[in-house]
C-alpha atoms as a PDB file:
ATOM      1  CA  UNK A   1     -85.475  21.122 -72.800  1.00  0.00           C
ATOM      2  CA  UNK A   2     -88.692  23.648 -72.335  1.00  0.00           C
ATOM      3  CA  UNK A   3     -92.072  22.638 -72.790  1.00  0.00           C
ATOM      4  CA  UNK A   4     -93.693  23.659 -75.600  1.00  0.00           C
ATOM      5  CA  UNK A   5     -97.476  24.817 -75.669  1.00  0.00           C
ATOM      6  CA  UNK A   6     -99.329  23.562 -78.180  1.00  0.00           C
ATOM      7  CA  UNK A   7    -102.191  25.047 -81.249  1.00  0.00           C
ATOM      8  CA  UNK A   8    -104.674  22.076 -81.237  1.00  0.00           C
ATOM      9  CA  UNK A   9    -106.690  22.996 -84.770  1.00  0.00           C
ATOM     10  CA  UNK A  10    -109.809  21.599 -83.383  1.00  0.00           C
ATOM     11  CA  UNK A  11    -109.879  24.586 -80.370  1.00  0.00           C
ATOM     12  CA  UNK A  12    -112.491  26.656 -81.818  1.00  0.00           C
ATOM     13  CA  UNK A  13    -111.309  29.519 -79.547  1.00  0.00           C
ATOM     14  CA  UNK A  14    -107.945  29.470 -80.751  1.00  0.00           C
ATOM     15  CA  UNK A  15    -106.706  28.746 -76.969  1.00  0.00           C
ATOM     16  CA  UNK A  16    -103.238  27.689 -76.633  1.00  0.00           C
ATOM     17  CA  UNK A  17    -103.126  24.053 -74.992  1.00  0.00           C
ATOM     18  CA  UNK A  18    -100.715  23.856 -72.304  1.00  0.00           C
ATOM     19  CA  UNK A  19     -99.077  20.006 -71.830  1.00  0.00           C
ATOM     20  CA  UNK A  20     -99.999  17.422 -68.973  1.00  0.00           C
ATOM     21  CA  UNK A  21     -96.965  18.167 -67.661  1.00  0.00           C
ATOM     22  CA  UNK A  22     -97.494  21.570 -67.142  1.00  0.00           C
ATOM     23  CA  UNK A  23    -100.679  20.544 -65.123  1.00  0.00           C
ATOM     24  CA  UNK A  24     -99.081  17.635 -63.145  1.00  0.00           C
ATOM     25  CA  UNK A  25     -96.725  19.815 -62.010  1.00  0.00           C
ATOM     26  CA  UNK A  26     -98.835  22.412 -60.937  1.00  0.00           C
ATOM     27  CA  UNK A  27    -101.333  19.700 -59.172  1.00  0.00           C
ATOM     28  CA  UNK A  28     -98.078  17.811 -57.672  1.00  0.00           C
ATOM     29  CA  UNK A  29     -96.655  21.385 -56.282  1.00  0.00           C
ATOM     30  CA  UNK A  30    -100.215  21.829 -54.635  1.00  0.00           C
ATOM     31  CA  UNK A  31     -99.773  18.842 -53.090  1.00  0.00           C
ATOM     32  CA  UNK A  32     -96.812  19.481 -51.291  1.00  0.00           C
ATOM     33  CA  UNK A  33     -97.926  23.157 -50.040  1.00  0.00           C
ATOM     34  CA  UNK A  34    -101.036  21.338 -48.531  1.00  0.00           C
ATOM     35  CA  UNK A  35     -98.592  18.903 -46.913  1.00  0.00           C
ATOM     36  CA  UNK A  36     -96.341  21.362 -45.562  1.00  0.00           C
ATOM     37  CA  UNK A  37     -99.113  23.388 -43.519  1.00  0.00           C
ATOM     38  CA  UNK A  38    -100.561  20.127 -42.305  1.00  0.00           C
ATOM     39  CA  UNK A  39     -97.287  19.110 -40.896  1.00  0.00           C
ATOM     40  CA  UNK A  40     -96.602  22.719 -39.559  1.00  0.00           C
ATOM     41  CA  UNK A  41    -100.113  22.665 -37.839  1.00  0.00           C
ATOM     42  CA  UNK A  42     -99.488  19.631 -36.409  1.00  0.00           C
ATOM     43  CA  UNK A  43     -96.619  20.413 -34.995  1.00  0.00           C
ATOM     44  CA  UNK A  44     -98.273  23.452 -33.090  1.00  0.00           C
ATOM     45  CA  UNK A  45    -101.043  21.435 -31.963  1.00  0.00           C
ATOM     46  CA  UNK A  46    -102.005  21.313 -27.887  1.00  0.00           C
ATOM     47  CA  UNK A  47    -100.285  17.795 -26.585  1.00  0.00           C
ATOM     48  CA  UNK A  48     -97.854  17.221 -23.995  1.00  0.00           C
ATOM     49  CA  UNK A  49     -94.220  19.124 -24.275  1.00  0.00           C
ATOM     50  CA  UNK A  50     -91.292  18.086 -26.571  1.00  0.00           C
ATOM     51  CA  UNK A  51     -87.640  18.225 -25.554  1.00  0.00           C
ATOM     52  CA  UNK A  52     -83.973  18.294 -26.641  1.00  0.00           C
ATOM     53  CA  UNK A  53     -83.081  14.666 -26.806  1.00  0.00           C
ATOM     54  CA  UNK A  54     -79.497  15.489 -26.701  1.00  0.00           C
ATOM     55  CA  UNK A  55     -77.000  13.008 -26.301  1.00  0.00           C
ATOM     56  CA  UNK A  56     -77.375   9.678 -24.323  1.00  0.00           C
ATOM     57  CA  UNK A  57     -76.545   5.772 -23.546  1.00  0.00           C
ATOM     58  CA  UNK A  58     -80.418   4.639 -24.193  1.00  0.00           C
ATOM     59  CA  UNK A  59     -83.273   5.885 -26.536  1.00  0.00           C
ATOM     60  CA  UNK A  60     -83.644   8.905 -26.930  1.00  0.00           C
ATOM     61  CA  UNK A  61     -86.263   8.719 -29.987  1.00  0.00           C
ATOM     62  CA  UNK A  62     -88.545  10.026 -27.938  1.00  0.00           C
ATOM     63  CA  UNK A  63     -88.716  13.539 -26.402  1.00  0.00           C
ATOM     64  CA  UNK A  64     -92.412  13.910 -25.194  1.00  0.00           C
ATOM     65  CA  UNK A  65     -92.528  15.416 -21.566  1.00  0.00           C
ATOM     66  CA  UNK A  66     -95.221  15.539 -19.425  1.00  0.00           C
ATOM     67  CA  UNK A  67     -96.271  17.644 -16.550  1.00  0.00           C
ATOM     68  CA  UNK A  68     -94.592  17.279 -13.156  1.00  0.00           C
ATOM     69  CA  UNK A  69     -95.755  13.973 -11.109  1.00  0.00           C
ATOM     70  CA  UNK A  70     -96.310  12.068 -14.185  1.00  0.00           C
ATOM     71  CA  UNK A  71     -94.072  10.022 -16.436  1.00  0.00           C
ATOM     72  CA  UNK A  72     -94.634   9.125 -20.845  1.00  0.00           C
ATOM     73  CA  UNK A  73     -95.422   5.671 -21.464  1.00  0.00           C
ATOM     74  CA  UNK A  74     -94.786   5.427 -24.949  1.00  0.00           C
ATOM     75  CA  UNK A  75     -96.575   1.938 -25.177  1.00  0.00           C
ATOM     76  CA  UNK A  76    -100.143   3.941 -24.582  1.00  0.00           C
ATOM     77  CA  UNK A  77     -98.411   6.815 -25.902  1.00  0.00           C
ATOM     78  CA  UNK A  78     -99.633   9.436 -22.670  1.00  0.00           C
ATOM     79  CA  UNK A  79     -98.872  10.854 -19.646  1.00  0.00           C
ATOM     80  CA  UNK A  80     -99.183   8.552 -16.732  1.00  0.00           C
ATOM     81  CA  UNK A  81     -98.903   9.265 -13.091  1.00  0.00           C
ATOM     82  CA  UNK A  82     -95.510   8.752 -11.856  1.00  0.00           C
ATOM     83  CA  UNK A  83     -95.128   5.708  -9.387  1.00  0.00           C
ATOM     84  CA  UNK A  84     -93.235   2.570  -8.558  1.00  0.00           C
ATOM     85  CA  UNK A  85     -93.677  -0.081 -10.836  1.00  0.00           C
ATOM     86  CA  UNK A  86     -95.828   2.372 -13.240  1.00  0.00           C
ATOM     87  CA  UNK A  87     -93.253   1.497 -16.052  1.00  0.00           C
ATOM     88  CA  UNK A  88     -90.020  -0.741 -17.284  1.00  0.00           C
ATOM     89  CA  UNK A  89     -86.850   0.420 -15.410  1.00  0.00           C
ATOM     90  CA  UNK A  90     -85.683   1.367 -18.556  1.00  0.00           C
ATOM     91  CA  UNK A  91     -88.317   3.202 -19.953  1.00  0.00           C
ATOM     92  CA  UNK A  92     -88.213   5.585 -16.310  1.00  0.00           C
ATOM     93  CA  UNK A  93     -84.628   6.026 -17.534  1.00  0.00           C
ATOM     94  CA  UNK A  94     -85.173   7.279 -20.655  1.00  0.00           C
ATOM     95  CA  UNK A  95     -87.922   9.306 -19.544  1.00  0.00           C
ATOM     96  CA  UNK A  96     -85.169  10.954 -16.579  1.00  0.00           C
ATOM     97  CA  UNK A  97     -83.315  11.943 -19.692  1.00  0.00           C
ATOM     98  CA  UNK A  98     -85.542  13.520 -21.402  1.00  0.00           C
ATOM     99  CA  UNK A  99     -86.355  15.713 -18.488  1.00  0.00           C
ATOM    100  CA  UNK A 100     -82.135  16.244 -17.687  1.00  0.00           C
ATOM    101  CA  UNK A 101     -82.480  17.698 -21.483  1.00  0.00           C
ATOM    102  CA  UNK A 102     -85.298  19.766 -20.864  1.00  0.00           C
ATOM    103  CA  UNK A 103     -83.022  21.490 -17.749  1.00  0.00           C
ATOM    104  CA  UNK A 104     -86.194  19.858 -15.390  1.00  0.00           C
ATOM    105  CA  UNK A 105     -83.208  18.286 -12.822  1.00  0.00           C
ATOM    106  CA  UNK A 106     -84.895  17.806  -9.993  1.00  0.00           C
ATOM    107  CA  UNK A 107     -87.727  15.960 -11.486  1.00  0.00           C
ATOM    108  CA  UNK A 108     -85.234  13.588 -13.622  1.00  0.00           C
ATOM    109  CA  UNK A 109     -84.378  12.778  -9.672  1.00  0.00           C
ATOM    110  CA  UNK A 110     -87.353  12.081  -9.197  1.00  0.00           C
ATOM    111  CA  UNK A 111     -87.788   9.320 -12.006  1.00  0.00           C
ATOM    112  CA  UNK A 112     -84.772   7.542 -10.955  1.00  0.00           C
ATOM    113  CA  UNK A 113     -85.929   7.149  -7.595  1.00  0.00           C
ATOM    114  CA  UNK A 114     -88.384   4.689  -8.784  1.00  0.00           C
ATOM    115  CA  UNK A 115     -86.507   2.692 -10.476  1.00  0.00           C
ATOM    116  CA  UNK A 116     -86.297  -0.823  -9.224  1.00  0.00           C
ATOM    117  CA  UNK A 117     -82.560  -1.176  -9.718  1.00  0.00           C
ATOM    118  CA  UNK A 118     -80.790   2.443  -9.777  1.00  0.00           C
ATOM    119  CA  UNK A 119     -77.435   0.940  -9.681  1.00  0.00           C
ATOM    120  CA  UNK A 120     -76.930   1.131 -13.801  1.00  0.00           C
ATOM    121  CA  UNK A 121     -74.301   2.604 -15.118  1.00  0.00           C
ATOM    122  CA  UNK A 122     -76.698   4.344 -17.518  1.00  0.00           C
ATOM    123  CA  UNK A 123     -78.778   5.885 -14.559  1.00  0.00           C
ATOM    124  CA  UNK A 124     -76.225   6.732 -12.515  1.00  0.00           C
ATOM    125  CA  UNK A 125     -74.664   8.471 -15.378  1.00  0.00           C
ATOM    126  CA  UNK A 126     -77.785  10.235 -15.861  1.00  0.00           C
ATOM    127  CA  UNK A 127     -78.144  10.813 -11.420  1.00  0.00           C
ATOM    128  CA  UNK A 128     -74.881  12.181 -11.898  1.00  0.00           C
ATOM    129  CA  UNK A 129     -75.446  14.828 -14.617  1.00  0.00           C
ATOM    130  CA  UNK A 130     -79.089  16.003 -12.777  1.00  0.00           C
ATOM    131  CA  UNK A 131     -77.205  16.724  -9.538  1.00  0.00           C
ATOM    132  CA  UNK A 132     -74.249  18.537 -11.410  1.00  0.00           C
ATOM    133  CA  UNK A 133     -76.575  20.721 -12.940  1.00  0.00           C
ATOM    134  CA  UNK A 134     -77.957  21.195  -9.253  1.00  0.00           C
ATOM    135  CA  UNK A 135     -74.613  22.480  -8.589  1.00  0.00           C
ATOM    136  CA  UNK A 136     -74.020  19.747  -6.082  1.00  0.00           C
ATOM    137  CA  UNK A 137     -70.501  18.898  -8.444  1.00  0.00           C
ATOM    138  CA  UNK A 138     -69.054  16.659  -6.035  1.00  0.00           C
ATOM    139  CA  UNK A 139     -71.992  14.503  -5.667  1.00  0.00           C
ATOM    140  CA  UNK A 140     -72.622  14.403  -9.045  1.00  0.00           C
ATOM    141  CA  UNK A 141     -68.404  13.115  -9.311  1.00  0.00           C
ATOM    142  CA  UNK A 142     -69.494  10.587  -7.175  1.00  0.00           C
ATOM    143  CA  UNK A 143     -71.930   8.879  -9.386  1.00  0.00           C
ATOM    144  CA  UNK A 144     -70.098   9.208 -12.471  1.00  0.00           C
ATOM    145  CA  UNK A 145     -67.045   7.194 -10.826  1.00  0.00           C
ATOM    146  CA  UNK A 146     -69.824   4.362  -9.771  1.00  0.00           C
ATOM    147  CA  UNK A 147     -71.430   4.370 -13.404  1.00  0.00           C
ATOM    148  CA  UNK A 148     -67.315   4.085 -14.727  1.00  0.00           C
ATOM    149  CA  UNK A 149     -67.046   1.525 -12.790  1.00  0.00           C
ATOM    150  CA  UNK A 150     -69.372  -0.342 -13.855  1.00  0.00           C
ATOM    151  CA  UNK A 151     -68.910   0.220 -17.281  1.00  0.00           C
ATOM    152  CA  UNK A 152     -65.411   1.639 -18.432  1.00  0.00           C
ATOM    153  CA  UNK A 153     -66.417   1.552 -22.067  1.00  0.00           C
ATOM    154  CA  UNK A 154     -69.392   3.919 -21.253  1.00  0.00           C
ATOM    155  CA  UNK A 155     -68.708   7.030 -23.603  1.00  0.00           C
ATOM    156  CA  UNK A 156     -70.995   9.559 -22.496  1.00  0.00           C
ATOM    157  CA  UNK A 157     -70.489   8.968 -18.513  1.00  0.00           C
ATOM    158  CA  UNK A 158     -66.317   9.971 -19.292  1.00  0.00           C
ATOM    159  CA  UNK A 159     -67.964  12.853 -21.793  1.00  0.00           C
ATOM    160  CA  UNK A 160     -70.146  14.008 -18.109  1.00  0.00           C
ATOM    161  CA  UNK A 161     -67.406  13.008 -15.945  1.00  0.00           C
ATOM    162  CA  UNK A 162     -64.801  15.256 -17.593  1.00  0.00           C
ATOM    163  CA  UNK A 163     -67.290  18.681 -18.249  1.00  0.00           C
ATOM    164  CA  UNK A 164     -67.591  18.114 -13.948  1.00  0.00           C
ATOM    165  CA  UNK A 165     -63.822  18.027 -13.752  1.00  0.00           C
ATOM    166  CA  UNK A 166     -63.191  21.141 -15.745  1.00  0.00           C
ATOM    167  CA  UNK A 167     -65.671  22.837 -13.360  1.00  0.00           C
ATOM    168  CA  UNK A 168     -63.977  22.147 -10.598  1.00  0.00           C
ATOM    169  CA  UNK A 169     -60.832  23.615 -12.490  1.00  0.00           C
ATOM    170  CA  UNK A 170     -58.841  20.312 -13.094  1.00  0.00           C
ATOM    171  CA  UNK A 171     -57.537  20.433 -16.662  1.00  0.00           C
ATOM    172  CA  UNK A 172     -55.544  17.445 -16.060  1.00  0.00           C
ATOM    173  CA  UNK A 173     -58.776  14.759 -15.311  1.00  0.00           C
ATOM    174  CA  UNK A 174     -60.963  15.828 -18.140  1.00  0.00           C
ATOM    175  CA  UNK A 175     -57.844  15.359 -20.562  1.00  0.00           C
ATOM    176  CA  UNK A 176     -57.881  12.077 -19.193  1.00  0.00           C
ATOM    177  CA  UNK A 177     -61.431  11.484 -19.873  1.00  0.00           C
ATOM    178  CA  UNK A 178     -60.954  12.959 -23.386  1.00  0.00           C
ATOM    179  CA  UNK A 179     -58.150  10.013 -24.119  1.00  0.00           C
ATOM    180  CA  UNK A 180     -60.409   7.711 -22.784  1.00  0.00           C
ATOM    181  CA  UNK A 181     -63.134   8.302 -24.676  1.00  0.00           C
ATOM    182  CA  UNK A 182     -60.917   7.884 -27.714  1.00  0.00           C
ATOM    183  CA  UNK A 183     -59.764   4.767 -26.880  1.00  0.00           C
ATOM    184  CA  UNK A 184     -63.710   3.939 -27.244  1.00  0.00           C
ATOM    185  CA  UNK A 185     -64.920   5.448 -30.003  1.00  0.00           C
ATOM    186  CA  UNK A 186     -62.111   7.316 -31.697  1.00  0.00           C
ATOM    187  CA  UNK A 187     -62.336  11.218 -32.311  1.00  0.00           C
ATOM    188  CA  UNK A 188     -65.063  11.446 -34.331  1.00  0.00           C
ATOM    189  CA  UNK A 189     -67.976  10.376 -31.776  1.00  0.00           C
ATOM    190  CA  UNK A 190     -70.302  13.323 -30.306  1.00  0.00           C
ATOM    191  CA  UNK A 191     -68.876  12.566 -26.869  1.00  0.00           C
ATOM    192  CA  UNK A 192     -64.972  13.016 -27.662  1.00  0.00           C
ATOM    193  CA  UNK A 193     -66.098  15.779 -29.380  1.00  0.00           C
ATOM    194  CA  UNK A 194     -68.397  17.472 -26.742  1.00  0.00           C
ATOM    195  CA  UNK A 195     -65.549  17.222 -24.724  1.00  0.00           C
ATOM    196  CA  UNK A 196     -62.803  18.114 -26.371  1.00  0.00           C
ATOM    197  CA  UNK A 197     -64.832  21.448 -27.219  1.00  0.00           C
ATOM    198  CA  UNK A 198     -65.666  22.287 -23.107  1.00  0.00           C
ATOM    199  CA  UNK A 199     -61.837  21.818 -22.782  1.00  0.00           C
ATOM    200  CA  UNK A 200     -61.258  24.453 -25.114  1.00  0.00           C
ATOM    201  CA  UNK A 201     -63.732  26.522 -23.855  1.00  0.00           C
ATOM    202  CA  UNK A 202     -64.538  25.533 -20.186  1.00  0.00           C
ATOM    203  CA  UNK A 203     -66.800  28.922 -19.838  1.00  0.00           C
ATOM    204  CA  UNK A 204     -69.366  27.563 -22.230  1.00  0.00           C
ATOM    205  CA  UNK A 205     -70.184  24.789 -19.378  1.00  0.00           C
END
């Protein structure tokens, strides 16, 4: 149903009232234009760098990087300089994840380093993937199998685990991961599915 405008008899002008509605609208679409640019400004404002948080065993609600030698502590919510101790274990192993997703390897090495206990299956999933995309594949192999090990319901360290197979041109161990993985989460999780696409395609690796 259209709105209607409206002859008020007491308009001396013989203007044509227009309803509330029409106005609300208009003041409500305003509104939201205002809203948009704000957002869009402050999304090009100067602050540190934001990443692709990709996929991952831990949080990855956050994607803030920072410049090399210093880590994001999200409790004061800034850069900090990276050191031992400077944060939770895994807070430094989030962080390393961020910076695997923002293709900044060596420094994701870096982060793990200082971790108090490096031995998770998390980090050495994440150790594992950083020194892959080093090209040291073997290496990289090596920590995957320790993070497995650890935890053989781990989704994502099979997902990593089988991409590093198919590089090294063995069809036979990332099917394996693939099955694996569905015996974990079934075929609808991101990491079967990562997977099961690189087999396909191994030259999008």
């Amino acid at each position: 149903m259209g709105l209607e405008e409206k002859w008020d008899p007491a308009n001396e002008c013989g203007v044509w009232n227009v309803p509330d509605a029409v106005h609300n609208q208009g003041e409500v679409m305003r509104i939201e234009v205002i809203l948009a640019v704000g957002f869009a400004l402050s999304l090009t404002a100067g602050g540190p760098a934001v990443a692709d948080g990709g996929g991952g065993g831990s949080d990855r609600s956050n994607t803030t990087t920072c410049d090399k030698g210093q880590v994001w502590d999200s409790r004061s919510q800034k850069c900090v300089k990276a050191d031992n101790g400077v944060l939770p274990d895994k807070s430094l192993t989030d962080y390393a994840f961020v910076l695997v997703k923002a293709g900044r390897y060596g420094e994701a090495l870096a982060v793990l380093d200082l971790l108090k206990n490096p031995n998770t299956p998390v980090a050495l999933n994440y150790r594992g993937y950083a020194t892959r995309k080093l090209g040291r594949i073997d290496e990289g192999i090596s920590y995957y199998l320790k993070s497995v090990a650890l935890d053989p319901h781990y989704a994502q360290v099979r997902e990593y685990l089988g991409e590093a197979y198919l590089l090294k041109g063995d069809m036979a161990l990332a099917k394996a991961q693939l099955q694996a993985i569905k015996q974990i989460c079934g075929t609808v999780c991101e990491e079967y599915e990562h997977l099961a696409v690189a087999i396909a395609d191994p030259a999008d690796l």
